[in-house]
N, C-alpha and C. Protein backbone atom coordinates (compact mmCIF):
# COMPACT_ATOMS: atom_id res chain seq x y z
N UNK A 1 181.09 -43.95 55.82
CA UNK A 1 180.14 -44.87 55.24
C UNK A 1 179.21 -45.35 56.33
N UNK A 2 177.82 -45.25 56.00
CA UNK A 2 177.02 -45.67 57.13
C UNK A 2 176.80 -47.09 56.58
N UNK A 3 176.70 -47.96 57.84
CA UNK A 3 176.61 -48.97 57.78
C UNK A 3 175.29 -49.71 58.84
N UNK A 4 174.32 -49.80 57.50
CA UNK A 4 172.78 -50.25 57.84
C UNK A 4 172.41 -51.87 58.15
N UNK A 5 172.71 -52.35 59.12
CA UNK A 5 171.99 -53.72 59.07
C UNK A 5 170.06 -53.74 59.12
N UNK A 6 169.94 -53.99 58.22
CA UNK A 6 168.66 -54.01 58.42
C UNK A 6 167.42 -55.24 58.71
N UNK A 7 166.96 -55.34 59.34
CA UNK A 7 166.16 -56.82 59.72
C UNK A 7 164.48 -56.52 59.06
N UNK A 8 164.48 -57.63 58.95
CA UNK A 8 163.15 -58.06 58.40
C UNK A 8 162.02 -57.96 59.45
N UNK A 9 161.33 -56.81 58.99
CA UNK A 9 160.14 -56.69 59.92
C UNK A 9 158.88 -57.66 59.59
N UNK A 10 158.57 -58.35 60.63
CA UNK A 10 157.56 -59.71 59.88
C UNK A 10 155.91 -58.67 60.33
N UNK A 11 155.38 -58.87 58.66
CA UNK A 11 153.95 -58.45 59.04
C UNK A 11 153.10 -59.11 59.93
N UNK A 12 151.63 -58.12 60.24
CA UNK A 12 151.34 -58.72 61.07
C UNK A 12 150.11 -59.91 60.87
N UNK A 13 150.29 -59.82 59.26
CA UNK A 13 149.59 -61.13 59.48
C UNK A 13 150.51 -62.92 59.45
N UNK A 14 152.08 -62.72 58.81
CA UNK A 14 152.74 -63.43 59.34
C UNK A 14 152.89 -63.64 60.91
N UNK A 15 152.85 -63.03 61.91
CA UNK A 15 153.01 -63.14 63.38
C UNK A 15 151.21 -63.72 63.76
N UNK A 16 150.57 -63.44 62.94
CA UNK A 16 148.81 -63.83 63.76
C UNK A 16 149.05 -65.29 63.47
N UNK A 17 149.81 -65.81 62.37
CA UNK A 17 149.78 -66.79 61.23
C UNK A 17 150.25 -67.70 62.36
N UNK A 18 151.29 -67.52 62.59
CA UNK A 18 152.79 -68.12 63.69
C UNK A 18 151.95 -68.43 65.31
N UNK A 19 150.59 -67.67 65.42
CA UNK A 19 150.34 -67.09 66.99
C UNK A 19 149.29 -68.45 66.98
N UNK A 20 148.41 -68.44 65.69
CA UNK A 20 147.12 -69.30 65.87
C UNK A 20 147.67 -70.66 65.59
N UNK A 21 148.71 -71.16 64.52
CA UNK A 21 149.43 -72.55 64.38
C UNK A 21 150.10 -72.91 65.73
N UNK A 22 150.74 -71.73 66.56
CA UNK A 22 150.99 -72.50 67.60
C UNK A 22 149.94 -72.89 68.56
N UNK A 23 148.85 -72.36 68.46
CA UNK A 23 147.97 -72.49 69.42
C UNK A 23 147.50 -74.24 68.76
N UNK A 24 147.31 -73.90 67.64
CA UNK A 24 146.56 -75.40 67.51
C UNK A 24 147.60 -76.79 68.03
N UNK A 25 148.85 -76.16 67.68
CA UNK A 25 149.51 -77.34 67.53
C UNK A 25 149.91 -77.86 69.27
N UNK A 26 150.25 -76.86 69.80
CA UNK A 26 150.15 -76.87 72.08
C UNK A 26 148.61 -77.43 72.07
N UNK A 27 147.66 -77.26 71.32
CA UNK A 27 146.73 -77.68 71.95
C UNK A 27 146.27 -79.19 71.69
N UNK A 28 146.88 -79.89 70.32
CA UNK A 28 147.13 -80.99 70.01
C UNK A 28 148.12 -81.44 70.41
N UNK A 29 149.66 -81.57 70.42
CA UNK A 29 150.08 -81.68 71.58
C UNK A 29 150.06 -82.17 72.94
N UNK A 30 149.59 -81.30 73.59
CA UNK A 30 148.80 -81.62 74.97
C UNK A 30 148.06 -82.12 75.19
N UNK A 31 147.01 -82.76 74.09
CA UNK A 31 146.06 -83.69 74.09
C UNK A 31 146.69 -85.21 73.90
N UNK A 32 147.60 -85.08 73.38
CA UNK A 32 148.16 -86.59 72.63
C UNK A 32 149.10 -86.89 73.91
N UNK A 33 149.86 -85.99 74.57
CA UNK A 33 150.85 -86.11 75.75
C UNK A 33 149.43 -86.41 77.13
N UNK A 34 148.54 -86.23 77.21
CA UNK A 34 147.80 -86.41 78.26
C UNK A 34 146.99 -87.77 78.32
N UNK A 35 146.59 -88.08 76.42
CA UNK A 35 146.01 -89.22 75.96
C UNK A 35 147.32 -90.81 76.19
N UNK A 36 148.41 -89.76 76.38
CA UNK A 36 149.70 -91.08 76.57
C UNK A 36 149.53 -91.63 78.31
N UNK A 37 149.42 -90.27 78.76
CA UNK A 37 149.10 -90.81 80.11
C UNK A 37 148.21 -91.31 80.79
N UNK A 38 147.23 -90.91 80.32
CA UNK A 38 145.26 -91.43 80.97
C UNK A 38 145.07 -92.72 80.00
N UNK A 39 145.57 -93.19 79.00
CA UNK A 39 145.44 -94.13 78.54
C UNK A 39 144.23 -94.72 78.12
N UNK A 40 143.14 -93.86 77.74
CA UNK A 40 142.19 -94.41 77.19
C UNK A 40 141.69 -95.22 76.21
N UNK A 41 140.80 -95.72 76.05
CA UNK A 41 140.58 -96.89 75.28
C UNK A 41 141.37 -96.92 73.57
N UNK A 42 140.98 -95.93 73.03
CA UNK A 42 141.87 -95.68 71.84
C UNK A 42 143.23 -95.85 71.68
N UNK A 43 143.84 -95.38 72.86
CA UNK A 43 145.26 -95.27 73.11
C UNK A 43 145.85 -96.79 73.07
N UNK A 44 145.31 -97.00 74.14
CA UNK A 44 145.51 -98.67 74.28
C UNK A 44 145.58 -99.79 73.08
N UNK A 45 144.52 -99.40 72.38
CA UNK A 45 143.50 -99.96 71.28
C UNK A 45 145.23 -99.93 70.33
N UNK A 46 145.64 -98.42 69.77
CA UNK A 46 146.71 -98.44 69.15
C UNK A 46 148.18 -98.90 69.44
N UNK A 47 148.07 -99.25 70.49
CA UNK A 47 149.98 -99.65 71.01
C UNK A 47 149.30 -101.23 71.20
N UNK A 48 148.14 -101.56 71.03
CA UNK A 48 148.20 -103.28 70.59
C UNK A 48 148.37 -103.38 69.38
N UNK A 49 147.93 -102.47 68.95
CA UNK A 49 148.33 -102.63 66.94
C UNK A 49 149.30 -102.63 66.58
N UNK A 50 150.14 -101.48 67.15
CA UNK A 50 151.29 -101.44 66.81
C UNK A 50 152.20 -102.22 67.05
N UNK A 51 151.92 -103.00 68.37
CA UNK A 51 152.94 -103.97 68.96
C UNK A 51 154.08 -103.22 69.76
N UNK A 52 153.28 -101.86 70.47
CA UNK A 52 154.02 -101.05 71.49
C UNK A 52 153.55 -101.14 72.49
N UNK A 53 154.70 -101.83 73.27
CA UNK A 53 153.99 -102.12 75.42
C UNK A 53 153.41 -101.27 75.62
N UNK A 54 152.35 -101.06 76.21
CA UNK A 54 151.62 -100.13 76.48
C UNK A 54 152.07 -99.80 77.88
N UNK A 55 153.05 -99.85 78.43
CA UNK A 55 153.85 -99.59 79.67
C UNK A 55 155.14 -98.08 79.43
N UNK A 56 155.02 -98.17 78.09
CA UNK A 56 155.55 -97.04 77.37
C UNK A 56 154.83 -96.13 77.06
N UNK A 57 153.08 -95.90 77.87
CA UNK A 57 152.81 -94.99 77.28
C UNK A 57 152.99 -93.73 77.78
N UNK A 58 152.94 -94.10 79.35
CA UNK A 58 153.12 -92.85 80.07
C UNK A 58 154.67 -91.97 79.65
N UNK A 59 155.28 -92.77 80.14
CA UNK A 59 156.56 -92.47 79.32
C UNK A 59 156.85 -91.47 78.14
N UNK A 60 156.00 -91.89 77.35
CA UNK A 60 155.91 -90.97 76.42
C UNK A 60 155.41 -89.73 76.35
N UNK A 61 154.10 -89.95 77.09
CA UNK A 61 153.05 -88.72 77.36
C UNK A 61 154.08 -87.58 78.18
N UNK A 62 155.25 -88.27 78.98
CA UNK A 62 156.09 -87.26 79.96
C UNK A 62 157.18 -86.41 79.13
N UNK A 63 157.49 -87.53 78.50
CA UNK A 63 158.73 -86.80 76.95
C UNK A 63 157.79 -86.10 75.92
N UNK A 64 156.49 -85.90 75.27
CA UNK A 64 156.05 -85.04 74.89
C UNK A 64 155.62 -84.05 76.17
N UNK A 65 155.56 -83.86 77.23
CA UNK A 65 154.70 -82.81 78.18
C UNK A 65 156.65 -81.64 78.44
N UNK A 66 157.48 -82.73 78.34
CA UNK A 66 158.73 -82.47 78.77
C UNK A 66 159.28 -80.95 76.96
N UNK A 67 159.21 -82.12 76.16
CA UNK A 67 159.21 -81.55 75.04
C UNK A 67 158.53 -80.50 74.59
N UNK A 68 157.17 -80.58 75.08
CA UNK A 68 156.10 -78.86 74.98
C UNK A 68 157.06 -77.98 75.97
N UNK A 69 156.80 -78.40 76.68
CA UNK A 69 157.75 -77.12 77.64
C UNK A 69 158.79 -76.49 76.71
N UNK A 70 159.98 -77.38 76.32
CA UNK A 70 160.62 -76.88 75.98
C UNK A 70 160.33 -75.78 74.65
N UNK A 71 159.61 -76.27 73.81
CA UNK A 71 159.51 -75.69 72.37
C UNK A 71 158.23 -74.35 73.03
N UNK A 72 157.79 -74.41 73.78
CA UNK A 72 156.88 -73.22 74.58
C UNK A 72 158.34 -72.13 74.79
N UNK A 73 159.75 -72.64 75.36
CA UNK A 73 160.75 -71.83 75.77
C UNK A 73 161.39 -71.12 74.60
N UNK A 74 161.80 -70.34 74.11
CA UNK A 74 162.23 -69.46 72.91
C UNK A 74 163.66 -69.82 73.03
N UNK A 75 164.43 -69.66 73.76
CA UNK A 75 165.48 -70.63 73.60
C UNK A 75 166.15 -71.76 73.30
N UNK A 76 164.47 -72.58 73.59
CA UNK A 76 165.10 -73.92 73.63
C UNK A 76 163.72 -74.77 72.50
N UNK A 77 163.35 -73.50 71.97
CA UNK A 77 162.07 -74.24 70.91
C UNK A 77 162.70 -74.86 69.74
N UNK A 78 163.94 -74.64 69.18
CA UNK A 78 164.38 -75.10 68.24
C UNK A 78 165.12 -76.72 68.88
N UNK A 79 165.70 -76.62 69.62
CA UNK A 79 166.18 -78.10 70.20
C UNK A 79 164.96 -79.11 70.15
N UNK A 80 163.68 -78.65 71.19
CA UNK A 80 162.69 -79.18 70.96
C UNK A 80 161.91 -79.79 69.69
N UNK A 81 162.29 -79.00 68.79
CA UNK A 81 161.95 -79.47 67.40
C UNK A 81 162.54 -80.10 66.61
N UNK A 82 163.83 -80.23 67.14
CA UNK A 82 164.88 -81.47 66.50
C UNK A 82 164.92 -83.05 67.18
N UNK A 83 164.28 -82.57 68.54
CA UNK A 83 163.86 -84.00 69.13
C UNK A 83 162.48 -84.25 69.04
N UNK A 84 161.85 -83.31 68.43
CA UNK A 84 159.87 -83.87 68.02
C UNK A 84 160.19 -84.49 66.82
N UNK A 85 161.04 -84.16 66.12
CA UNK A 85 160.82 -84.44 64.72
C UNK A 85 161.18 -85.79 64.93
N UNK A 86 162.32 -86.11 65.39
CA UNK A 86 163.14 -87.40 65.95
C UNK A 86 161.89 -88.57 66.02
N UNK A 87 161.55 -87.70 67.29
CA UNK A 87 159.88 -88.74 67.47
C UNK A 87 158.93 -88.86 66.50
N UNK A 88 158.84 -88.08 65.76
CA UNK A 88 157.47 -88.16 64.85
C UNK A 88 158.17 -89.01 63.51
N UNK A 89 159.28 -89.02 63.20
CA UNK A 89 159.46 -90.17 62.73
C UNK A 89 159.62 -91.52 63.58
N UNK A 90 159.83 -91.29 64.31
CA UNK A 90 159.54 -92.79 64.98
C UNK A 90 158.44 -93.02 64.49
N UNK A 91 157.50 -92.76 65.09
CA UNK A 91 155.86 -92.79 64.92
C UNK A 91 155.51 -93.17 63.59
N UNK A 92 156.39 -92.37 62.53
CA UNK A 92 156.09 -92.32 60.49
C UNK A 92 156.28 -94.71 60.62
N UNK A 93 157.70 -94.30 61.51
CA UNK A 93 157.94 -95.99 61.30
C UNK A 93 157.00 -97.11 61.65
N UNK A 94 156.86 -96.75 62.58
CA UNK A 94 155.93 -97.61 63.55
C UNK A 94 154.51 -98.06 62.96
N UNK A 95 153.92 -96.61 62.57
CA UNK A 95 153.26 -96.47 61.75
C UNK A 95 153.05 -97.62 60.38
N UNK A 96 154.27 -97.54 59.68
CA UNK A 96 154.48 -97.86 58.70
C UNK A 96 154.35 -99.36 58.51
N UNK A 97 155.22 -99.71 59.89
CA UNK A 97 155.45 -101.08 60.12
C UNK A 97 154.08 -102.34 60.46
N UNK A 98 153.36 -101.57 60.89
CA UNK A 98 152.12 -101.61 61.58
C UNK A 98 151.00 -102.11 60.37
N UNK A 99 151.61 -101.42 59.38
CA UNK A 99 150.34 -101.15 58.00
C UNK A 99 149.23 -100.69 58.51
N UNK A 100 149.17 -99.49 58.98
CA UNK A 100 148.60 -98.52 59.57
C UNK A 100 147.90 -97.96 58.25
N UNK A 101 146.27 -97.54 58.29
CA UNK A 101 146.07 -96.56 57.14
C UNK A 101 147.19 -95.24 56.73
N UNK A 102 146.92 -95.25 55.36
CA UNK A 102 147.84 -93.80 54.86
C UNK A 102 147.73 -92.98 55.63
N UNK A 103 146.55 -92.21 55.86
CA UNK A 103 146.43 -91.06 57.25
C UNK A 103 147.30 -91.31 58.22
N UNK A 104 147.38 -92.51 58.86
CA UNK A 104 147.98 -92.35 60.19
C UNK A 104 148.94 -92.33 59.89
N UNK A 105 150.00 -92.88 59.08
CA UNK A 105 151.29 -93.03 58.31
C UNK A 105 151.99 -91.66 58.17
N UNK A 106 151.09 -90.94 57.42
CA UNK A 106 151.42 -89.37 56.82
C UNK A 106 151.28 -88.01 58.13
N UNK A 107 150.38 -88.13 58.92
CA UNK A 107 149.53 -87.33 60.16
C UNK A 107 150.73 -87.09 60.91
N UNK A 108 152.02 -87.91 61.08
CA UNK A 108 153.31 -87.43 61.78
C UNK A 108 153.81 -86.24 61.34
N UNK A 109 154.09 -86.73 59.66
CA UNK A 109 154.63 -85.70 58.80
C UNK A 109 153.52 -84.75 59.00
N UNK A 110 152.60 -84.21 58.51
CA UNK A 110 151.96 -83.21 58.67
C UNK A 110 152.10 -82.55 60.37
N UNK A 111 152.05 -83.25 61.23
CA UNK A 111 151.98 -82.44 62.40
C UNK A 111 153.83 -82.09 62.31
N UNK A 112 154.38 -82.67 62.35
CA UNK A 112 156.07 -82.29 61.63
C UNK A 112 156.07 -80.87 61.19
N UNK A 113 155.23 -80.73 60.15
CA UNK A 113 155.48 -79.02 59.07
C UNK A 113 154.70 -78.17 60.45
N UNK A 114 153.48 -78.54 60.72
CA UNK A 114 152.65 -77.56 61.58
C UNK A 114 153.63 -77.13 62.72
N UNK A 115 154.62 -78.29 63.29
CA UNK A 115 155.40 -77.30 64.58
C UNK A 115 156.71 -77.08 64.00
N UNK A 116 156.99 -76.79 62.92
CA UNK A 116 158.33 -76.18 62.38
C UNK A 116 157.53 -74.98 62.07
N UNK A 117 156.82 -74.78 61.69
CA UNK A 117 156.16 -73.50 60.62
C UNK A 117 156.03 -72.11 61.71
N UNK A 118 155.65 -72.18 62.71
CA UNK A 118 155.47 -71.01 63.16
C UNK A 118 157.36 -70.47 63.92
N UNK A 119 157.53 -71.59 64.16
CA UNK A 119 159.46 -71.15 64.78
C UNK A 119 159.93 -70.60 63.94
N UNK A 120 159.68 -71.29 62.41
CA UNK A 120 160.13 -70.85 61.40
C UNK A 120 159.79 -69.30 61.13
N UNK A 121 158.48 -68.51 60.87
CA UNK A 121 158.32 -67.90 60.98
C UNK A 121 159.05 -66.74 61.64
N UNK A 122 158.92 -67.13 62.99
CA UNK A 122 159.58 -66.12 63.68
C UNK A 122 160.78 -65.90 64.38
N UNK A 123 161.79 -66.96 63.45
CA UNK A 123 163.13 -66.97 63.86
C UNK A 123 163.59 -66.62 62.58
N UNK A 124 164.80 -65.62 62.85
CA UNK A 124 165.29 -65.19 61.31
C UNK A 124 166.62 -65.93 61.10
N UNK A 125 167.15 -66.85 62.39
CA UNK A 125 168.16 -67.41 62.20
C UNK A 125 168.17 -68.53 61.76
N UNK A 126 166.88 -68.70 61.63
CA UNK A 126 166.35 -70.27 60.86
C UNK A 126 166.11 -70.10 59.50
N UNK A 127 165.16 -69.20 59.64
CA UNK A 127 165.43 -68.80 58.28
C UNK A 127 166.56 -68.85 57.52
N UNK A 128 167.47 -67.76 57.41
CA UNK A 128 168.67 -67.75 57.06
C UNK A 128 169.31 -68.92 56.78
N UNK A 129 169.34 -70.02 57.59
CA UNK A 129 169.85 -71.15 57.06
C UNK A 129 169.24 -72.03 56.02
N UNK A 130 167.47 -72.01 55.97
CA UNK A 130 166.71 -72.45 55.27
C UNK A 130 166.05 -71.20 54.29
N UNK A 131 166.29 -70.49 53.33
CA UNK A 131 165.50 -69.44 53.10
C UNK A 131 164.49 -70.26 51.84
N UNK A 132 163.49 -71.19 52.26
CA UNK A 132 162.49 -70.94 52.17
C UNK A 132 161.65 -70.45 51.36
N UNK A 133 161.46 -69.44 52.46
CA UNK A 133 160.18 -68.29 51.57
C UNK A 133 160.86 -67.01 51.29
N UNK A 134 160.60 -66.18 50.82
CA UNK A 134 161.30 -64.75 50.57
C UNK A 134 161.57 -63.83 51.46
């Protein structure tokens, strides 16, 4: 009896799909982790709103720069995404607490799906646990 494991070959417009979401999302990302550290007027502007020391911002900007790395690593992109998510609900709260417009409230969750979606994509072991899509 032959015995066929066969794997799912992902087309290639699923992999362009996975290639350009990550690009946007490292490149937002890295803007928001750099905006934690340079602290510009906006930045500032929002951790008085929120009623977050703004002594926490760098801090943060280092745990997202820390966190890109990791989810950049293929090994360790899924860990990374169990501690972004961690954070980006923080943020949903904070947010919330704040009485922050709906946008800013929701903009966690949405950046949430954007850096699950391409791992997702191209991990079949994630898949498998979540099947998702077909």
């Amino acid at each position: 009896m032959e015995s066929a494991v066969t794997r799912p070959s992902s087309s290639a417009a699923v992999v362009w799909t996975g290639r350009i979401i990550t690009a946007v999302v490292v490149l937002f990302w890295l803007f928001d982790a750099v905006g934690h550290i340079m602290k510009p007027a906006p930045v500032v502007d929002a951790f008085v709103r929120q009623g977050v020391p703004l002594q926490m911002a760098p801090i943060i900007g280092i745990l997202q720069l820390v966190l890109l790395a990791a989810y950049l690593t293929p090994r360790l992109s899924v860990l990374a995404l169990v501690l972004e998510t961690g954070y980006l609900g923080g943020a949903v709260a904070i947010n919330a607490r704040a009485l922050s417009p709906t946008f800013e409230v929701l903009f966690p969750i949405i950046f949430a799906v954007l850096v699950w979606a391409p791992v997702y994509l191209r991990n079949e072991r994630l898949r498998a646990v979540f099947p998702v899509l077909p």
